[in-house]
Protein backbone atom coordinates (compact mmCIF):
# COMPACT_ATOMS: atom_id res chain seq x y z
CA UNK A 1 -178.96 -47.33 -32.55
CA UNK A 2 -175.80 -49.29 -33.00
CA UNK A 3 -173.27 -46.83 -31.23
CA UNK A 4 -175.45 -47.00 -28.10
CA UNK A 5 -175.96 -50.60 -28.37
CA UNK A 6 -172.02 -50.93 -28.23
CA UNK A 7 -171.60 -48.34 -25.97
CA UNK A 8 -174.01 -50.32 -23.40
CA UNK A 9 -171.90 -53.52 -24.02
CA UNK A 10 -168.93 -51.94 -23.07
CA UNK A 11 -170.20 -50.52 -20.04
CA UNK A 12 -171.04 -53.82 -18.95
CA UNK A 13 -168.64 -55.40 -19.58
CA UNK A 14 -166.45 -53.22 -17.76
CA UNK A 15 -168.27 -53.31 -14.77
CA UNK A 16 -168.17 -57.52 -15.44
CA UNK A 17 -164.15 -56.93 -15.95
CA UNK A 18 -163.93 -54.55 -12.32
CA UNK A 19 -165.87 -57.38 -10.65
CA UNK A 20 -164.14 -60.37 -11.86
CA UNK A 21 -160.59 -58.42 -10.59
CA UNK A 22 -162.11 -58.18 -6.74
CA UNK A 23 -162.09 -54.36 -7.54
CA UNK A 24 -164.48 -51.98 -6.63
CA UNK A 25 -167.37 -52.44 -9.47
CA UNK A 26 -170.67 -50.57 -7.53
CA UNK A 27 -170.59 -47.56 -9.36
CA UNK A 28 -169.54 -48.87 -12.72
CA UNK A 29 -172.47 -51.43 -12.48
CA UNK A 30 -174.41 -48.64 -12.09
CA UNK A 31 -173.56 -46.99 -14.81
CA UNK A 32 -174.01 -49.86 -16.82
CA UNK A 33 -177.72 -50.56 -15.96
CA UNK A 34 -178.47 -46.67 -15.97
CA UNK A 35 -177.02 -46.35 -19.58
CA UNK A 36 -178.34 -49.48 -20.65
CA UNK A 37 -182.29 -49.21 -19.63
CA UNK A 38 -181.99 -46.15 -21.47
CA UNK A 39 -180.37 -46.94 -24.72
CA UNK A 40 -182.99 -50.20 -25.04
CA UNK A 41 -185.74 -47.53 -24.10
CA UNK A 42 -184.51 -45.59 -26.78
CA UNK A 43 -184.00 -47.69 -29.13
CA UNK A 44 -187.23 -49.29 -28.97
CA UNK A 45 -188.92 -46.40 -28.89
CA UNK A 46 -187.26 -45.47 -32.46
CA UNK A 47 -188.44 -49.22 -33.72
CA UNK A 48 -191.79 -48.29 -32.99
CA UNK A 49 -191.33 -44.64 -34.36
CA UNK A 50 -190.54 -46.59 -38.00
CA UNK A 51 -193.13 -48.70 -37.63
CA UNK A 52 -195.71 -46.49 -37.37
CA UNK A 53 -198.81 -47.20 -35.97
CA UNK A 54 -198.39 -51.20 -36.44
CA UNK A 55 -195.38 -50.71 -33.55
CA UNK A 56 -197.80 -50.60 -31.37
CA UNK A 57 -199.98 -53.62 -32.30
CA UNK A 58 -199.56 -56.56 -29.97
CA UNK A 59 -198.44 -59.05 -32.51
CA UNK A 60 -195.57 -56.90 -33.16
CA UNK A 61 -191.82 -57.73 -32.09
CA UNK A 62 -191.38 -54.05 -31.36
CA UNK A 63 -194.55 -53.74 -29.19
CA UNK A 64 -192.81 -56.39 -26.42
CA UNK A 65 -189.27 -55.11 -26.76
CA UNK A 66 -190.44 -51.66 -25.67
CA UNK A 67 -192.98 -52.66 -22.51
CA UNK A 68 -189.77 -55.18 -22.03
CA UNK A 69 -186.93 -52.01 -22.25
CA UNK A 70 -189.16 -49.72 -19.97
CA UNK A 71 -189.38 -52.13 -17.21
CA UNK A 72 -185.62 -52.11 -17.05
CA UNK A 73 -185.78 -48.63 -15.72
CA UNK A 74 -187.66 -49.25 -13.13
CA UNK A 75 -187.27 -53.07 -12.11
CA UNK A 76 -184.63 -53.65 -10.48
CA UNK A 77 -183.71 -49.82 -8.83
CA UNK A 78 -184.96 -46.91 -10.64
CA UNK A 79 -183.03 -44.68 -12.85
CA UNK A 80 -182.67 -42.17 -10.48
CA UNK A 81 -181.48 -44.56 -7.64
CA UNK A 82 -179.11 -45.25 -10.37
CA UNK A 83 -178.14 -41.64 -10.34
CA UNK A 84 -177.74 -41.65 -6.65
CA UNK A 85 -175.29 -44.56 -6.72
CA UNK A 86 -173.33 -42.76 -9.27
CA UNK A 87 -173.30 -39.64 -7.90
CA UNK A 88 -171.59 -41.29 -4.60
C-alpha cells in the first residue's frame, strides 16, 4: 500500500512542480489524479479486504475512506477522460 501511496505523491507533486515553473503540467496532472483515484481505490479496498465483514459496517473508518476513494474516479472527470487527456 505504501509504494503506491508514494508513488501517488510523487506524481503530484510533479505535476505541482511543472505548474509552479509556467510549464506545460495538463498531462502530468492527469496522470496524477488517474494514478491517484486508483491507488486510494485500491488501497481501501484492501483495508476493507482485512477487515472482513466489519469493513463494511458504517461505523467503520474503512467503510468512508472507500465510498470517499471511489468518488475520486469519477468526480471530478472520469478515469477514462483521464485516459483521454493522457493519451493526447
Amino acid at each position: 500500500m505504501s509504494v503506491r501511496v508514494d508513488a501517488a505523491r510523487l506524481l503530484i507533486y510533479k505535476a505541482a512542480m511543472l505548474k509552479d515553473a509556467g510549464k506545460p503540467f495538463i498531462k502530468d496532472a492527469a496522470q496524477a489524479k488517474l494514478y491517484a483515484s486508483e491507488a486510494a481505490t485500491w488501497c481501501s479496498h484492501q483495508a476493507i479486504q482485512v477487515l472482513g465483514g466489519m469493513g463494511y459496517v458504517s461505523d467503520m473508518p474503512a467503510e468512508r475512506f472507500y465510498r470517499d476513494a471511489r468518488i475520486t474516479e469519477i468526480y471530478e472527470g472520469t478515469s477514462e477522460v483521464q485516459h483521454l487527456v493522457i493519451a493526447g
